[in-house]
C-alpha atoms as a PDB file:
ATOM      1  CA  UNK A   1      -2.796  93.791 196.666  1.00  0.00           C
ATOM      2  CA  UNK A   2      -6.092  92.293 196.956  1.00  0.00           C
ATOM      3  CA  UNK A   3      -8.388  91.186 193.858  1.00  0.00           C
ATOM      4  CA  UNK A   4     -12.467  90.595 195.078  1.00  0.00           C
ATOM      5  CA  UNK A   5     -14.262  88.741 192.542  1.00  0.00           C
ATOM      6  CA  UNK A   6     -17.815  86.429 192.307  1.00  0.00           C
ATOM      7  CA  UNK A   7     -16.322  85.024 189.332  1.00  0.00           C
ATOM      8  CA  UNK A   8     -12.160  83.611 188.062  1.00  0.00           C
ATOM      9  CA  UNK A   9     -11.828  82.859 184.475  1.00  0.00           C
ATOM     10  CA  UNK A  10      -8.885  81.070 182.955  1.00  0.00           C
ATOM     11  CA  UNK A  11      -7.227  80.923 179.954  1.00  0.00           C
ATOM     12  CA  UNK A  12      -5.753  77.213 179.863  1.00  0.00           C
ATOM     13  CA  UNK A  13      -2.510  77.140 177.546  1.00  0.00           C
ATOM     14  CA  UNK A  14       0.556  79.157 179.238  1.00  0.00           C
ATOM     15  CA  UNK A  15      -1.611  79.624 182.179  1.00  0.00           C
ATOM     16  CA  UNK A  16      -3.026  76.335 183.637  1.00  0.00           C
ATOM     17  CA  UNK A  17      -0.747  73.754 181.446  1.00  0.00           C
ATOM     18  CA  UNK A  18       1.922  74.091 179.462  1.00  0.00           C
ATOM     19  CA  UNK A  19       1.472  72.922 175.819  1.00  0.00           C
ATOM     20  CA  UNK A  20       4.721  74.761 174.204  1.00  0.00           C
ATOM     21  CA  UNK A  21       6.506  72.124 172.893  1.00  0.00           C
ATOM     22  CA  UNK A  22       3.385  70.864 171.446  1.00  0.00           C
ATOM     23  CA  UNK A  23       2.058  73.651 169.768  1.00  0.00           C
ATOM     24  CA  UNK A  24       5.692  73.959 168.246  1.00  0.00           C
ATOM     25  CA  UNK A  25       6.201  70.233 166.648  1.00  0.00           C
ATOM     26  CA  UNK A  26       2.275  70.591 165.304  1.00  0.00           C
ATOM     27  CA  UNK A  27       3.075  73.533 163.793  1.00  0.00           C
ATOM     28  CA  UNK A  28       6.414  73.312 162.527  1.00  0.00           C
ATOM     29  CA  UNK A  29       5.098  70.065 160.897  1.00  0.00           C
ATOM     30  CA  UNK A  30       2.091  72.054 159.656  1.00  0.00           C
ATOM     31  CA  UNK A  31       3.993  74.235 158.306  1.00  0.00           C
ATOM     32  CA  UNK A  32       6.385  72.863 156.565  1.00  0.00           C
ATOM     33  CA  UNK A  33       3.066  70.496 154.912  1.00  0.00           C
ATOM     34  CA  UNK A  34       1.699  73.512 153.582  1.00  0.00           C
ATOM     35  CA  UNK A  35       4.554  75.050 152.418  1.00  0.00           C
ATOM     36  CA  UNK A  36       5.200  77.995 154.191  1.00  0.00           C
ATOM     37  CA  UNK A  37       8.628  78.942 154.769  1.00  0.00           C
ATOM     38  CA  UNK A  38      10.149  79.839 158.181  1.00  0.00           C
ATOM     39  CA  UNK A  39      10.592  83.329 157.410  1.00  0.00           C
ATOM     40  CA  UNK A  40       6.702  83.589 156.837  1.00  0.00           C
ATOM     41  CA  UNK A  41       5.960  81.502 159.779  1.00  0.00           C
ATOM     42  CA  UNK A  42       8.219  83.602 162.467  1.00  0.00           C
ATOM     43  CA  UNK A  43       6.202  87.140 161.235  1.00  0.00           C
ATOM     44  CA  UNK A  44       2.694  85.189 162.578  1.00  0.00           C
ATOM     45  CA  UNK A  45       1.830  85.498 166.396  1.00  0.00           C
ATOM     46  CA  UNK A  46       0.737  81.660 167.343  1.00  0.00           C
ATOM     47  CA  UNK A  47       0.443  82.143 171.312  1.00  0.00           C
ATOM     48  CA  UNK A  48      -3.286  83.033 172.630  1.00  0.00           C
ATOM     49  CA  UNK A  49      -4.897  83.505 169.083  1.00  0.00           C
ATOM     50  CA  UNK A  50      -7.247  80.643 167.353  1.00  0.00           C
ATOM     51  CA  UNK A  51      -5.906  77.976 165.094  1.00  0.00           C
ATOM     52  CA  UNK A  52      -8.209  79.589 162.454  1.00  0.00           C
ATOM     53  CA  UNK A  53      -7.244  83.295 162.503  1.00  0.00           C
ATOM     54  CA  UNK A  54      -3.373  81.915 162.494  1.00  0.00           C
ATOM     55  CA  UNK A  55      -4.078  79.713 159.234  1.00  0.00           C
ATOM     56  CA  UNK A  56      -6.002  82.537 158.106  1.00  0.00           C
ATOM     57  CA  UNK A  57      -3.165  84.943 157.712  1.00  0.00           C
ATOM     58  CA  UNK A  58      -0.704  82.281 156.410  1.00  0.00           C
ATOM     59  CA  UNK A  59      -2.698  80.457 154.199  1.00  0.00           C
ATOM     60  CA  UNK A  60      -5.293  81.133 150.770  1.00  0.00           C
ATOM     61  CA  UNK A  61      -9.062  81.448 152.267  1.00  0.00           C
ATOM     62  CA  UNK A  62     -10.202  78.276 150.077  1.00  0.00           C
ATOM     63  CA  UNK A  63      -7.605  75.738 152.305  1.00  0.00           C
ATOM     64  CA  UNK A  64      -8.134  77.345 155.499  1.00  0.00           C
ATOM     65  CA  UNK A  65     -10.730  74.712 156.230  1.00  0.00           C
ATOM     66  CA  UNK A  66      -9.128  71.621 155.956  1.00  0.00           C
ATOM     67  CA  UNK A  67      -5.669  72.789 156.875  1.00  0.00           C
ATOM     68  CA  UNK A  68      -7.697  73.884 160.618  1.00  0.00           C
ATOM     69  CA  UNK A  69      -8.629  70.424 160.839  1.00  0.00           C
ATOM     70  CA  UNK A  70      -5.346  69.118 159.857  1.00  0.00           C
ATOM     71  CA  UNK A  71      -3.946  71.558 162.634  1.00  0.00           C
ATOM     72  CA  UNK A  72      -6.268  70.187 165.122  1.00  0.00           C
ATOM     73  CA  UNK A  73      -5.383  66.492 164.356  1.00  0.00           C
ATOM     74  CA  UNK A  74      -1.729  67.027 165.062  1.00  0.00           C
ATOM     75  CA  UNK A  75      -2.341  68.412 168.732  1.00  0.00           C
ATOM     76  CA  UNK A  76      -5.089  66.286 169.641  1.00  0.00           C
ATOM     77  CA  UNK A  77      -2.766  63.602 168.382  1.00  0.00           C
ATOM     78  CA  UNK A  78       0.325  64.682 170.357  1.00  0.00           C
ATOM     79  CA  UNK A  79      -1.404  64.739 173.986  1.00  0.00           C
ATOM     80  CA  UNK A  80      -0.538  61.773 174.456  1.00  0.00           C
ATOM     81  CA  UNK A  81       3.025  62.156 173.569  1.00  0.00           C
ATOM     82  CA  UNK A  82       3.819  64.432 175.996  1.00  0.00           C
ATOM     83  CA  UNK A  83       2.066  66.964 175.011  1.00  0.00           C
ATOM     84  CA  UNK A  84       0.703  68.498 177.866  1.00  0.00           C
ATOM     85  CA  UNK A  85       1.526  69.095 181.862  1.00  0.00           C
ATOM     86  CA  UNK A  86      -0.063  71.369 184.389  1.00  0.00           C
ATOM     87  CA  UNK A  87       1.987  74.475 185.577  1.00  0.00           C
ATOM     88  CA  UNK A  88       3.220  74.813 189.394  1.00  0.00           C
ATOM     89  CA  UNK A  89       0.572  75.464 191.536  1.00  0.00           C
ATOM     90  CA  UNK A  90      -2.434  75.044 189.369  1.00  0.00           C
ATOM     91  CA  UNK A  91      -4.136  72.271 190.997  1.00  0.00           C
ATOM     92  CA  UNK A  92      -4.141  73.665 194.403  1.00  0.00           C
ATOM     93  CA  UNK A  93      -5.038  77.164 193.249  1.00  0.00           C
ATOM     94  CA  UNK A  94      -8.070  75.310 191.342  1.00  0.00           C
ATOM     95  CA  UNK A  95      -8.846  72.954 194.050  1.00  0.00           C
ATOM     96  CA  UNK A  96      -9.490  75.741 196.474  1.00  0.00           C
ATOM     97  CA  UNK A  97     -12.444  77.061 194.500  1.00  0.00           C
ATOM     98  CA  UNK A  98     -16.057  75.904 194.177  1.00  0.00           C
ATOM     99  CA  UNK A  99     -16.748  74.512 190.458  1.00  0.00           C
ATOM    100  CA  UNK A 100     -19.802  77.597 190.012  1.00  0.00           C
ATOM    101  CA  UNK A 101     -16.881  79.770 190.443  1.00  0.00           C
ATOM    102  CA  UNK A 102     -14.639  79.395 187.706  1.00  0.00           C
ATOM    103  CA  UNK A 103     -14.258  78.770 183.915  1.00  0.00           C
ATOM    104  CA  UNK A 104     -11.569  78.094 181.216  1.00  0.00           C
ATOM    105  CA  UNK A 105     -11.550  80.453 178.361  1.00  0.00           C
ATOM    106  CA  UNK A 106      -9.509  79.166 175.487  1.00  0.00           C
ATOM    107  CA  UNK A 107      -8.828  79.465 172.191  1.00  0.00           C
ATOM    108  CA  UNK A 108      -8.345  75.769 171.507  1.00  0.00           C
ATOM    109  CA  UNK A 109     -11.055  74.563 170.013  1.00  0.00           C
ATOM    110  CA  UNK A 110     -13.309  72.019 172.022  1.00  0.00           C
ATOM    111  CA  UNK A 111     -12.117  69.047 171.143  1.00  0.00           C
ATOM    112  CA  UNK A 112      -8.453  70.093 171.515  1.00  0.00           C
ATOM    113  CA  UNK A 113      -9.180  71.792 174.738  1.00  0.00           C
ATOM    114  CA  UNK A 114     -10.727  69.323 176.517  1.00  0.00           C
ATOM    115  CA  UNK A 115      -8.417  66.000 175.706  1.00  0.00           C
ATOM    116  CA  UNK A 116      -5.430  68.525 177.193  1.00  0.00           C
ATOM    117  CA  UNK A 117      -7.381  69.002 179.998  1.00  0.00           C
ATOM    118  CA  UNK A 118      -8.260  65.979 180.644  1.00  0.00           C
ATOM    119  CA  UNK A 119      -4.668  64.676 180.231  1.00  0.00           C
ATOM    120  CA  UNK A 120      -4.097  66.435 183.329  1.00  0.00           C
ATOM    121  CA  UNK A 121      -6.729  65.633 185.367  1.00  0.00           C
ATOM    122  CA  UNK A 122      -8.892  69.181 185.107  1.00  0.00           C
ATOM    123  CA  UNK A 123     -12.567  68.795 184.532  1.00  0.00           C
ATOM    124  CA  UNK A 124     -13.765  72.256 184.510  1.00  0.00           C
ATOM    125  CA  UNK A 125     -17.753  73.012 184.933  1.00  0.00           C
ATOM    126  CA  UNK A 126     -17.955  75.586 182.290  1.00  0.00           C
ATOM    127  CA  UNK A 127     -15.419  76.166 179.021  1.00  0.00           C
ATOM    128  CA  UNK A 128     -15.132  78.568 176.340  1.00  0.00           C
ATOM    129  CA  UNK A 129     -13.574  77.166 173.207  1.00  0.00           C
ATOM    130  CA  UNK A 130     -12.974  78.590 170.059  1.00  0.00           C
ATOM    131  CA  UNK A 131     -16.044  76.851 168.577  1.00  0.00           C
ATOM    132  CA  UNK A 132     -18.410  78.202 170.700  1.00  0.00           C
ATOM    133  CA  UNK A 133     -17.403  82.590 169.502  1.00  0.00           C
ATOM    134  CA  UNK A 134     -17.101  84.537 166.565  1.00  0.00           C
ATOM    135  CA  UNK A 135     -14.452  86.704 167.659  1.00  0.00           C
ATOM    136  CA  UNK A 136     -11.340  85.767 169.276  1.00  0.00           C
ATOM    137  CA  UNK A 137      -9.064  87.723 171.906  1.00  0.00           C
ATOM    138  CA  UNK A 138      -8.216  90.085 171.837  1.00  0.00           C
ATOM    139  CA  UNK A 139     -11.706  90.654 171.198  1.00  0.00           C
ATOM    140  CA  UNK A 140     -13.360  90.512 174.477  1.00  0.00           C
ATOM    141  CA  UNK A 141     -16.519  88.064 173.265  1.00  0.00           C
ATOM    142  CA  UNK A 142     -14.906  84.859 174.999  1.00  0.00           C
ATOM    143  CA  UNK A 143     -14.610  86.261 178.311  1.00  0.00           C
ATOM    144  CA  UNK A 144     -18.003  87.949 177.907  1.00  0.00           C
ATOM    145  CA  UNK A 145     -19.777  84.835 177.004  1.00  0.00           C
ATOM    146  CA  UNK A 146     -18.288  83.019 180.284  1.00  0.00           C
ATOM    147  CA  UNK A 147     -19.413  85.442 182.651  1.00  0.00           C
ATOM    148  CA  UNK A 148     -22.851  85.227 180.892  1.00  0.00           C
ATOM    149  CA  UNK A 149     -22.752  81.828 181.322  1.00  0.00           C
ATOM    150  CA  UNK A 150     -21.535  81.847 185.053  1.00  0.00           C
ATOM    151  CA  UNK A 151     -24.661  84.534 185.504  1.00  0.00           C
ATOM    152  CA  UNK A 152     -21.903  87.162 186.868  1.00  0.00           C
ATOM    153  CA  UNK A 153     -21.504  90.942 185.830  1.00  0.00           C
ATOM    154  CA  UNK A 154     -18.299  91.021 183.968  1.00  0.00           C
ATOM    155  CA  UNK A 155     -17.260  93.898 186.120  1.00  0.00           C
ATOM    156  CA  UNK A 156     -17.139  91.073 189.309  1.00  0.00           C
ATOM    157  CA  UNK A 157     -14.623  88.569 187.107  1.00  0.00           C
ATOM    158  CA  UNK A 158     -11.105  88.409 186.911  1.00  0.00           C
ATOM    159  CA  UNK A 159      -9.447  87.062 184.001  1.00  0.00           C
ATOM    160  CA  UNK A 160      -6.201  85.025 184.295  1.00  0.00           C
ATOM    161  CA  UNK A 161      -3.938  85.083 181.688  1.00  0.00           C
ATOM    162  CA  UNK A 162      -0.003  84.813 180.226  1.00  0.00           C
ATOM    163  CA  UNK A 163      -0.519  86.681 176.604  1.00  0.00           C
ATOM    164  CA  UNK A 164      -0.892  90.102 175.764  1.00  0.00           C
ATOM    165  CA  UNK A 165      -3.777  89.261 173.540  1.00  0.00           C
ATOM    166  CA  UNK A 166      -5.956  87.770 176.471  1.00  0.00           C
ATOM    167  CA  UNK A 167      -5.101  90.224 178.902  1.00  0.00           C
ATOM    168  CA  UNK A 168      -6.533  92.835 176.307  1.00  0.00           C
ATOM    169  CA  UNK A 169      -9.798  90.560 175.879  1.00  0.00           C
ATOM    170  CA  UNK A 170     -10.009  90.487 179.764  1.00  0.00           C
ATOM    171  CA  UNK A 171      -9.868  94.372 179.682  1.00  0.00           C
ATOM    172  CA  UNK A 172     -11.785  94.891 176.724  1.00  0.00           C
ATOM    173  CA  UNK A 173     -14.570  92.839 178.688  1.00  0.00           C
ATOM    174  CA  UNK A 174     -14.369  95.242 181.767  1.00  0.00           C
ATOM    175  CA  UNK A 175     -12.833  92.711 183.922  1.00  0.00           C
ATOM    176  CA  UNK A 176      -9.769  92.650 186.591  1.00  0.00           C
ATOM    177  CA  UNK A 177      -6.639  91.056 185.026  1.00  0.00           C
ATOM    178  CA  UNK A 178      -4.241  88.714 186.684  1.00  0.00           C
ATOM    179  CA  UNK A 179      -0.655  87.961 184.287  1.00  0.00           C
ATOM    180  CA  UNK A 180       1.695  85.375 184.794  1.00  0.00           C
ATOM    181  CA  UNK A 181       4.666  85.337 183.047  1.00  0.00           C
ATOM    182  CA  UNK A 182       4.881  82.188 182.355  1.00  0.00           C
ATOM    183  CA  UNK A 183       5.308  82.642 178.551  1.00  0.00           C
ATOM    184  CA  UNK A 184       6.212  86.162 178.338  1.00  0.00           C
ATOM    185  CA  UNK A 185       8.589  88.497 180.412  1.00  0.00           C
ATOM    186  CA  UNK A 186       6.562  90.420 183.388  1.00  0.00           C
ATOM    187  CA  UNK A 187       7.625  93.287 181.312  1.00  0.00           C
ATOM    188  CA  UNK A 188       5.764  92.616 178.147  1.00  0.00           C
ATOM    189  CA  UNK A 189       2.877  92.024 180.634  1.00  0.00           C
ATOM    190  CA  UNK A 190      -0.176  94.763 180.916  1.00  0.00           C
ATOM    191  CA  UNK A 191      -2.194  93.962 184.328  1.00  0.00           C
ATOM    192  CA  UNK A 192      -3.685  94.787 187.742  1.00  0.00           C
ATOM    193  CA  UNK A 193      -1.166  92.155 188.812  1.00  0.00           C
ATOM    194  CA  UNK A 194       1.594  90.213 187.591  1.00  0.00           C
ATOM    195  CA  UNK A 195       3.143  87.039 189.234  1.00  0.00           C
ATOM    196  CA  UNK A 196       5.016  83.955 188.110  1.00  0.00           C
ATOM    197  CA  UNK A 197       2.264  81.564 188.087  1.00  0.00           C
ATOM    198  CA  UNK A 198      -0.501  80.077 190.277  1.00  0.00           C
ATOM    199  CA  UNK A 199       1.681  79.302 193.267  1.00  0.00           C
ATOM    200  CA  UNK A 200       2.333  82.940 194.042  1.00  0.00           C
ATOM    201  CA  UNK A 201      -1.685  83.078 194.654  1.00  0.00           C
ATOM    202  CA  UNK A 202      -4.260  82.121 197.055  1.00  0.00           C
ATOM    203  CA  UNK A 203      -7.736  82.175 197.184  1.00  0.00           C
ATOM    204  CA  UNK A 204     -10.162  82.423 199.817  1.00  0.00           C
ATOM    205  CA  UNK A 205     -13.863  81.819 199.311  1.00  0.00           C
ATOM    206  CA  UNK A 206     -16.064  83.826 201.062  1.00  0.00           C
ATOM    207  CA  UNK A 207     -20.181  84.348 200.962  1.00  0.00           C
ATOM    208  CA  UNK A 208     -19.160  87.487 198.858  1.00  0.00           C
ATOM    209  CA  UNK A 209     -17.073  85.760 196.170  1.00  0.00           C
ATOM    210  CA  UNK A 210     -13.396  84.675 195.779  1.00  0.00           C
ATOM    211  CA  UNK A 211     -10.645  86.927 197.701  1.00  0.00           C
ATOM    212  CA  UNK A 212      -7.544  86.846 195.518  1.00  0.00           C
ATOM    213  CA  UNK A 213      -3.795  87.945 197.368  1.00  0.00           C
ATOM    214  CA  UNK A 214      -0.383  86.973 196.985  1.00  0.00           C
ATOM    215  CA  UNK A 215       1.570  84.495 198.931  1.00  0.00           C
ATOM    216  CA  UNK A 216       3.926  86.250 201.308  1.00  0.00           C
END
């Protein structure tokens, strides 16, 4: 299978780097600060949702502020520790493309986003953070809002992501979808195609846009 596009658009945690052990010893110690039991904490879906719709469904409206920027402290704070490496096959996939091309979509907030991508070495032209939307995926604003900004009709982007809840942004936004099951079983996965990661994919730029196949 063959995926034309003018226009790729990443999610970054699960899909370009891998932040899992992270995001768990923030927000187990987050947690267990604002006293919210591990029953409580299990029910809540962390993975490819912001910080503040996550505190927002644990946590009293009139904290939710300054327990988001106690949130955000602990990651930025752990990137150093560890907290951050890029999945197989990431850095050639985004080497091969021109930097007008492509964009990461995330629901990190800015300053979180961009000291775990710069950990690892990935500068990207254009980002979507949380700060910069109103509604998060599943919603499809975040992928809308990069194709705006890359000038490209949504319908000529394909979204690449490992949650459920970005794939159903990507679709929501009229895009192509690309999975990989990096976090999640392919199974779980809803997409026009599903691989392991990055290094099952190539790209070849053309004057049309970006020609997307799998390896072998």
């Amino acid at each position: 299978m063959k995926i034309h596009a003018q226009a790729l658009l990443f999610d970054n945690d699960g899909t370009l780097v891998s932040s899992l052990d992270s995001v768990d010893r923030c927000w187990t110690r987050w947690a267990a600060e604002y006293g919210i039991t591990a029953e409580e904490f299990a029910r809540v879906e962390l993975h490819g949702r912001p910080a503040v719709e996550i505190a927002a469904d644990l946590l009293p409206a009139e904290i939710v502020p300054g327990a988001l920027a106690r949130i955000e402290d602990l990651e930025v704070e752990d990137v150093p520790n560890g907290g951050v490496h890029l999945l197989p096959g990431t850095r050639a996939f985004l080497d091969s493309l021109p930097a007008e091309r492509w964009a990461v979509v995330t629901s990190a907030t800015r300053r979180l986003a961009e000291a775990r991508l710069d950990a690892v070495g990935i500068l990207p032209k254009t980002l979507v953070a949380a700060d910069d939307i109103t509604r998060g995926k599943p919603d499809p604003e975040p992928y809308l809002l990069a194709a705006r900004t890359l000038g490209v009709d949504p319908a000529h982007c394909v979204v690449f992501e490992d949650a459920p809840a970005g794939l159903t942004s990507g679709r929501a936004a009229g895009m192509a979808t690309v999975a990989l099951a990096t976090t999640h079983q392919a199974h779980e996965l809803d997409a026009d195609l599903v691989v392991e990661n990055l290094s099952a994919l190539s790209a070849l730029v053309t004057e049309q846009g970006v020609e997307i196949s799998p390896r072998g």
